[in-house]
Protein backbone atom coordinates (compact mmCIF):
# COMPACT_ATOMS: atom_id res chain seq x y z
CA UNK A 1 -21.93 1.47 19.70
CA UNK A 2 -21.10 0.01 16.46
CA UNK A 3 -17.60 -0.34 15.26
CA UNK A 4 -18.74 0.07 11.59
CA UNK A 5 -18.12 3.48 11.36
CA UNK A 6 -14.83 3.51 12.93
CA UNK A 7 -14.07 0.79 10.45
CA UNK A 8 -14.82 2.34 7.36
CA UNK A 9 -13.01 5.64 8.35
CA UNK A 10 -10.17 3.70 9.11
CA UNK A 11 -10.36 1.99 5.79
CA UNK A 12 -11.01 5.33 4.22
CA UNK A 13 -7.56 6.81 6.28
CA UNK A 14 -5.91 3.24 5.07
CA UNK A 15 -6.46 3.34 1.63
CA UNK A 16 -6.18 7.98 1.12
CA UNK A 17 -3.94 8.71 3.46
CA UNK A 18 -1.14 6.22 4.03
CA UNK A 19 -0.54 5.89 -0.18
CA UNK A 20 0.25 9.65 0.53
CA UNK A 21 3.08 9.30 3.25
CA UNK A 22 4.79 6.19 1.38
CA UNK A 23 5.14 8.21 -1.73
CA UNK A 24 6.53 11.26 -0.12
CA UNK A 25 9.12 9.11 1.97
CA UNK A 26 12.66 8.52 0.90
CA UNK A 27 13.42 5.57 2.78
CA UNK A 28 11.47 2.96 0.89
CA UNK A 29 13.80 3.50 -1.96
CA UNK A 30 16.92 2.81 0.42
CA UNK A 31 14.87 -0.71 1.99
CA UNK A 32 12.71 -2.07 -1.18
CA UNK A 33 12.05 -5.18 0.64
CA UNK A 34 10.60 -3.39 3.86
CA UNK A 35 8.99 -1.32 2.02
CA UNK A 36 7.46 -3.71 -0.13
CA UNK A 37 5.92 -5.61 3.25
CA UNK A 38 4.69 -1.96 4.15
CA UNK A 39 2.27 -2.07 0.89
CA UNK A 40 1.11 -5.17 1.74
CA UNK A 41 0.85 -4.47 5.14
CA UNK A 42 -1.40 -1.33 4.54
CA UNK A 43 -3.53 -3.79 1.70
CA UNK A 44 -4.34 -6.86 4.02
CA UNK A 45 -5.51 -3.99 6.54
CA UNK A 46 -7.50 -2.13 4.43
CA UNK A 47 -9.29 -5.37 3.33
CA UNK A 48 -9.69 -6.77 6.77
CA UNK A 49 -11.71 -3.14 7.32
CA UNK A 50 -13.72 -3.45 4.35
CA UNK A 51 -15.05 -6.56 5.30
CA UNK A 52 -15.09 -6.05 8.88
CA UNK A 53 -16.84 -2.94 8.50
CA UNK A 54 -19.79 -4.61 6.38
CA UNK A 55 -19.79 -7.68 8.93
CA UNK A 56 -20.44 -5.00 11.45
CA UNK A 57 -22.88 -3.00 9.19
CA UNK A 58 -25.09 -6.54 9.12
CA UNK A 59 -25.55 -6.29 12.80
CA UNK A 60 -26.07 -3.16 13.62
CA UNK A 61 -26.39 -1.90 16.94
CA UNK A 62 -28.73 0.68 18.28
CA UNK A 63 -26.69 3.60 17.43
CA UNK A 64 -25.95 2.47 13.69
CA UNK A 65 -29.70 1.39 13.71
CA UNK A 66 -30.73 4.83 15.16
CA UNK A 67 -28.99 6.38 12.28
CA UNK A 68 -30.29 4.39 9.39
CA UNK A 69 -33.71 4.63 10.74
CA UNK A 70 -33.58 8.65 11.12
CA UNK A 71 -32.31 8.73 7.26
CA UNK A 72 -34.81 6.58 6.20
CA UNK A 73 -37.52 8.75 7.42
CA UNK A 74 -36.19 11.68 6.47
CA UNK A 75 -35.89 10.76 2.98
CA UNK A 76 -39.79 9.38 3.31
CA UNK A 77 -38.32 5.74 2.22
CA UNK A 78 -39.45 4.43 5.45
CA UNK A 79 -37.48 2.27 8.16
CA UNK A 80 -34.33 -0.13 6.74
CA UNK A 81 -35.12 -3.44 6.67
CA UNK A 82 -32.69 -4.91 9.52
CA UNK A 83 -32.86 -8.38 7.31
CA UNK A 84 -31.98 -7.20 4.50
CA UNK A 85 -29.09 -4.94 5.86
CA UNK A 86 -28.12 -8.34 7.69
CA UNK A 87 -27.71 -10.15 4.25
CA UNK A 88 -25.99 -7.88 2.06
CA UNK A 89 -23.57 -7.03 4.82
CA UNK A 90 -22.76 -11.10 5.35
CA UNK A 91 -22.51 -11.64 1.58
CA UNK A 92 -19.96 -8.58 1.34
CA UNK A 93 -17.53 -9.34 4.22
CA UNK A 94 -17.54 -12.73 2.53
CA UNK A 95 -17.20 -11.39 -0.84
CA UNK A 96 -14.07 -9.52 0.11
CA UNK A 97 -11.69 -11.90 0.88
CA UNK A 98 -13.53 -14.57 -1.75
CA UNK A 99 -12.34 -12.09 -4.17
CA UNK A 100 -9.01 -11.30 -2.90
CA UNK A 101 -8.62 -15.27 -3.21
CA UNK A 102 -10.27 -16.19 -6.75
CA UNK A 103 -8.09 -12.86 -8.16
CA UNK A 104 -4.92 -14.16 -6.88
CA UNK A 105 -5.47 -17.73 -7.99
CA UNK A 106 -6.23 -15.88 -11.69
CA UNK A 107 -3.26 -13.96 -11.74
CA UNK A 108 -1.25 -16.78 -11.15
CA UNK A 109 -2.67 -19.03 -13.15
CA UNK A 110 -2.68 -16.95 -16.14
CA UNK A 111 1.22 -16.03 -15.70
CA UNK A 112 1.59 -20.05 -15.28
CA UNK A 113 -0.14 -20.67 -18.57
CA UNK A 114 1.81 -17.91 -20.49
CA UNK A 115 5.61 -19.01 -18.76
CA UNK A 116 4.54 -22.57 -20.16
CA UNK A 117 3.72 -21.87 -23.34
CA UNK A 118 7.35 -19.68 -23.70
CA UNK A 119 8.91 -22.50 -22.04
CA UNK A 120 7.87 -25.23 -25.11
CA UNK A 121 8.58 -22.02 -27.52
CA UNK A 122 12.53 -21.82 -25.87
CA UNK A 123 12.84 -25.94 -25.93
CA UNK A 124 12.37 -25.51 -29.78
CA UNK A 125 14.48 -22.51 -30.44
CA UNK A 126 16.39 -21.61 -27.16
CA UNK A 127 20.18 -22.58 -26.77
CA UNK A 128 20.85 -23.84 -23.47
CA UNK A 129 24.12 -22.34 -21.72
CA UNK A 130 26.13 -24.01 -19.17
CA UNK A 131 28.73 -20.86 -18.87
CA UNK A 132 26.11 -18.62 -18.79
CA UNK A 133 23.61 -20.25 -16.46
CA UNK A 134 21.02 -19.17 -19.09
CA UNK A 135 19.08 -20.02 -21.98
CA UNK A 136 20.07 -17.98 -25.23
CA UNK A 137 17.39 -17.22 -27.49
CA UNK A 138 18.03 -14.94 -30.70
CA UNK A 139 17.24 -11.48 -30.36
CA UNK A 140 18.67 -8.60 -31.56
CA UNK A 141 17.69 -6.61 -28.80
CA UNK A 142 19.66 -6.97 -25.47
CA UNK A 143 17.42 -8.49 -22.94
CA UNK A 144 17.14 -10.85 -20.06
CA UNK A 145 14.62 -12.13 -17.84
CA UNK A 146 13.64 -15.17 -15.81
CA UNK A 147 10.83 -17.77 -15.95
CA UNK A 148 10.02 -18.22 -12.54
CA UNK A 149 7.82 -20.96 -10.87
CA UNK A 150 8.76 -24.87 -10.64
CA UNK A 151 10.82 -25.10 -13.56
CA UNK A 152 12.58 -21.73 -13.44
CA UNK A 153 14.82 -20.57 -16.23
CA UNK A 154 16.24 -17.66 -17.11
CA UNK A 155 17.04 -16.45 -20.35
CA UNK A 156 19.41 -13.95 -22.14
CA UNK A 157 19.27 -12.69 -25.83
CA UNK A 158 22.08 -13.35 -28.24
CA UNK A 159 21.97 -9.06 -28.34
CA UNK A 160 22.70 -9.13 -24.33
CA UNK A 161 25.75 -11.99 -24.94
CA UNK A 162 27.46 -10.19 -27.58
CA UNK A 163 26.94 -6.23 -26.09
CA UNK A 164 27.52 -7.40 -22.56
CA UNK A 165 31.14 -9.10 -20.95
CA UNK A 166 31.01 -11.90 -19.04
CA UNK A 167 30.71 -10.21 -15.85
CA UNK A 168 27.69 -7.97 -16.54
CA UNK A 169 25.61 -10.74 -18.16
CA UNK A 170 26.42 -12.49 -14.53
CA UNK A 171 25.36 -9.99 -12.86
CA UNK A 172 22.29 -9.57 -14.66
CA UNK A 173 21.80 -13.56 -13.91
CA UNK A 174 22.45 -12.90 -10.64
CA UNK A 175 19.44 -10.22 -10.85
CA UNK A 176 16.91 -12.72 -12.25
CA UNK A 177 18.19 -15.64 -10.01
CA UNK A 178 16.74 -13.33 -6.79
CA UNK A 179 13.47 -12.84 -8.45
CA UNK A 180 13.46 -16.51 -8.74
CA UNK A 181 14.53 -17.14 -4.94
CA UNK A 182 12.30 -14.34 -4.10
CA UNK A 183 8.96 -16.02 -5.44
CA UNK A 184 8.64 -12.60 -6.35
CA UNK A 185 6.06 -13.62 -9.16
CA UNK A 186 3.72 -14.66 -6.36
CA UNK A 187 4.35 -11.39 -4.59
CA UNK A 188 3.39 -9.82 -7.98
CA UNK A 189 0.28 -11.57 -8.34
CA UNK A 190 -1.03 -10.77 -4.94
CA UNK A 191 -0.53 -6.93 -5.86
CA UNK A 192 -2.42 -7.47 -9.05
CA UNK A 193 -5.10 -8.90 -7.66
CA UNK A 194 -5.49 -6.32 -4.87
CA UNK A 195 -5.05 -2.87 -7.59
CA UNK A 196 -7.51 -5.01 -9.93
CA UNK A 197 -9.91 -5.71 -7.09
CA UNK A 198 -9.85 -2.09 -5.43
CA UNK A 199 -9.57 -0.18 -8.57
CA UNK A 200 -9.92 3.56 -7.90
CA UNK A 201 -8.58 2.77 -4.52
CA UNK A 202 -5.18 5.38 -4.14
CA UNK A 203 -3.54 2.86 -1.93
CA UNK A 204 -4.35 -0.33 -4.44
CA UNK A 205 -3.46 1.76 -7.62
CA UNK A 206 -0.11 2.67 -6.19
CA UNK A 207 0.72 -0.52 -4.49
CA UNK A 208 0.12 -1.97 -7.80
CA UNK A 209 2.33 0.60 -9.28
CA UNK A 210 5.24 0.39 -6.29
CA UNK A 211 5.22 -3.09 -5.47
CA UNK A 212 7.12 -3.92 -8.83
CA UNK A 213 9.43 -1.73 -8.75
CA UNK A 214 10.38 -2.27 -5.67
CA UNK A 215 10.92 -5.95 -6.24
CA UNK A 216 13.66 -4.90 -9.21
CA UNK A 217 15.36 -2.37 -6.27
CA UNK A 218 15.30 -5.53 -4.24
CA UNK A 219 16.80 -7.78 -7.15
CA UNK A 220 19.62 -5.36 -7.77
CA UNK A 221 20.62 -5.51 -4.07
CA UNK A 222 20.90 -9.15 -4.08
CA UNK A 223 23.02 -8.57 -7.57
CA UNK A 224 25.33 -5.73 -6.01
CA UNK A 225 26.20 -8.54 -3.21
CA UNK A 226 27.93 -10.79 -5.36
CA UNK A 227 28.97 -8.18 -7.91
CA UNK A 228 30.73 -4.72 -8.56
CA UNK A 229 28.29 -1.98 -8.14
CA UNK A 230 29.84 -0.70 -12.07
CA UNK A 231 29.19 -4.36 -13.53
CA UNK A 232 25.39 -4.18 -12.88
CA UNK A 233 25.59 -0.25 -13.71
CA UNK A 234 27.12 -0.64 -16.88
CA UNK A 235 24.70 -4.08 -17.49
CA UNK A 236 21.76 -2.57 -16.78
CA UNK A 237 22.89 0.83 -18.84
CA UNK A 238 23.32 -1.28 -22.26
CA UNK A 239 19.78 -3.03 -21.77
CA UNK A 240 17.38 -0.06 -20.47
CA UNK A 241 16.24 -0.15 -23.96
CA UNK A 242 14.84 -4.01 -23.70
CA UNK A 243 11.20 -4.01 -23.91
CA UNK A 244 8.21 -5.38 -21.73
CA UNK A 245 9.33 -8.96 -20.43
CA UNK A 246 6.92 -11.59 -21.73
CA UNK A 247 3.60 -12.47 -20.03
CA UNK A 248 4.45 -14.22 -16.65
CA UNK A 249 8.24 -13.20 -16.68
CA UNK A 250 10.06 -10.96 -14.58
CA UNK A 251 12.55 -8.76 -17.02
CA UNK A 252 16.30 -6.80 -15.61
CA UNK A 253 15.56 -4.37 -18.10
CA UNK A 254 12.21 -2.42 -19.09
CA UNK A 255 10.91 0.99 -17.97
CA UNK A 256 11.99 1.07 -14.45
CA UNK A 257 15.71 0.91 -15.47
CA UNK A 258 16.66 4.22 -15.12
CA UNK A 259 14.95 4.79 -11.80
CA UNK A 260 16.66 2.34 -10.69
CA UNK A 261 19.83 3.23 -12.12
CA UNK A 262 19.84 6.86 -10.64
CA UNK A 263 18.82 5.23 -7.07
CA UNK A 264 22.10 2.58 -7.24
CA UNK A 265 24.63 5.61 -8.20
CA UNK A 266 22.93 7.98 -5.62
CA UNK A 267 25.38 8.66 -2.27
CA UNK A 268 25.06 5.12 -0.44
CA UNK A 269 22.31 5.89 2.74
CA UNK A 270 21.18 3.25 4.82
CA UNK A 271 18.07 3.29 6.76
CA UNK A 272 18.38 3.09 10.51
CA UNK A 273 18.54 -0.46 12.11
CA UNK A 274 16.41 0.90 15.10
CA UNK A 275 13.70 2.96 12.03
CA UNK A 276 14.08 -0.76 10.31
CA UNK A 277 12.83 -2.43 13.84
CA UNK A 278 9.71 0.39 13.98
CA UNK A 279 8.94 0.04 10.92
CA UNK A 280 8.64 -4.11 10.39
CA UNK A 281 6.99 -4.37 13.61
CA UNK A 282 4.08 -1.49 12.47
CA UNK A 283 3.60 -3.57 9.42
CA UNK A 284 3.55 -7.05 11.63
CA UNK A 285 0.74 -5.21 13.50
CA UNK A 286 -1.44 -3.25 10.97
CA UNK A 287 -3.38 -5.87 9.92
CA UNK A 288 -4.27 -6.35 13.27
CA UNK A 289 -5.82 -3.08 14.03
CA UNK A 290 -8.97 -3.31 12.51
CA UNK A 291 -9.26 -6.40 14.89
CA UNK A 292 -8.53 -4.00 17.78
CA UNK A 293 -11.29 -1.40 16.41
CA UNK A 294 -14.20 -3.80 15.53
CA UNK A 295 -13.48 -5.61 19.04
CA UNK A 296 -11.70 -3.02 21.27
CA UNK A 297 -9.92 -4.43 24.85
CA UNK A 298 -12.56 -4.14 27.23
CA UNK A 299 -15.64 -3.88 25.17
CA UNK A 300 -17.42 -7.13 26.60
């Protein structure tokens, strides 16, 4: 019988159901970083099915033949053609990843254009800061974010250095330094790519949604190691009003601030070391699965 179907109804379960159960967890809150590997998990799956699934559709067996062939007469359109099934299937199981590739490669080469031209903007009017490990640029508005990539920087408004104390504009450094360690802008533009790619998708639009702000929850826990839990509180408090981060950069402040505040001052819960075992080695495996259903143990 032909996988196909079991593919695309495992693709379908993938990319409905599984959005469903992250969002109505409360652990991926209390482990942002597992939790971020979960999304991607789930989206390297569901791709492998989609393009499994039409790899399988271009060879149908009898069954999957059978079926096509009854539809076709019974809609008076006359038998598929098996060649042309063949084709289109080939050219989208190649598509898929081909995609997945040239989307990510835009994505990151767009953020690497914009991050260059702020970079010659900050040489011009930026004020380098050894104390601070931090460019100043003047703004008003208390802000900070970093510049990731090969020449990394991160930079604080003049607004930030004189509303903040020494020790919260370090801890916000210490924010934007993970991001930086992280490669977290890479992360971002692989879960760009795969919401742009799969739009209308549930699990793409809110892995594009989650995957961010998940890699802030997992920036502040790198922060709250070095620092006070109240220093990055009271940082983060004074610049939830900073706008958008510029293209390409990765901002402490923005929109996400206050969920992120609320989930730092919540009672301190920590996920399970056994539930954090389960869970990695699901993801490790999930994007083997679709392997397992379009060539089951046994089959030949």
């Amino acid at each position: 019988m032909n996988a196909a179907p079991a593919l695309l109804g495992y693709a379908a379960a993938v990319g409905v159901l599984a959005p469903r159960v992250m969002l109505r967890s409360g652990w991926p809150h209390r482990a942002p970083v597992l939790a971020a590997a979960v999304w991607f998990a789930l989206a390297v799956s569901f791709s492998v099915c989609v393009a499994l699934g039409a790899l399988h559709l271009a060879t149908p067996g009898a069954h999957l033949h059978g079926i096509l062939y009854s539809c076709g007469v019974a809609l008076g359109v006359g038998p598929p053609d098996v060649g042309a099934v063949r084709r289109l299937g080939v050219v989208v199981s190649v598509a898929v990843p081909a995609a997945q590739v040239a989307a990510f490669t835009y994505h990151v080469l767009r953020a690497r254009a914009a991050r260059t031209r702020h970079r010659e903007i900050l040489d011009k009017v930026g004020r380098p800061s050894t104390r601070l490990g931090a460019t100043v640029l003047d703004h008003a508005t208390p802000a900070a974010y970093c510049l990731p990539g090969r020449r990394s920087r991160i930079v604080v408004s003049s607004g930030a250095v004189e509303l903040l104390s020494d020790a919260e504009i370090a801890a916000v450094v210490a924010h934007e330094r993970v991001h930086i360690a992280g490669r977290h802008h890479l992360l971002l533009a692989a879960a760009r790519s795969f919401a742009g790619l799969f739009r209308g998708v549930p699990l793409a639009r809110h892995a594009g949604q989650q995957i961010p702000l998940l890699l802030e929850m997992a920036a502040d826990d790198g922060a709250l190691h070095v620092h006070p839990q109240r220093t990055l509180v009271t940082a983060m408090f004074e610049m939830a009003s900073a706008g958008a981060a510029p293209k390409g950069a990765l901002s402490a402040g923005g929109r996400t601030v206050h969920i992120r505040l609320r989930r730092i001052l919540a009672p301190a819960r920590r996920t399970h070391p056994a539930f954090r075992a389960t869970v990695a080695g699901a993801a490790a495996l999930m994007p083997l699965l679709p392997l397992l259903v379009a060539c089951p143990p046994g089959l030949y």
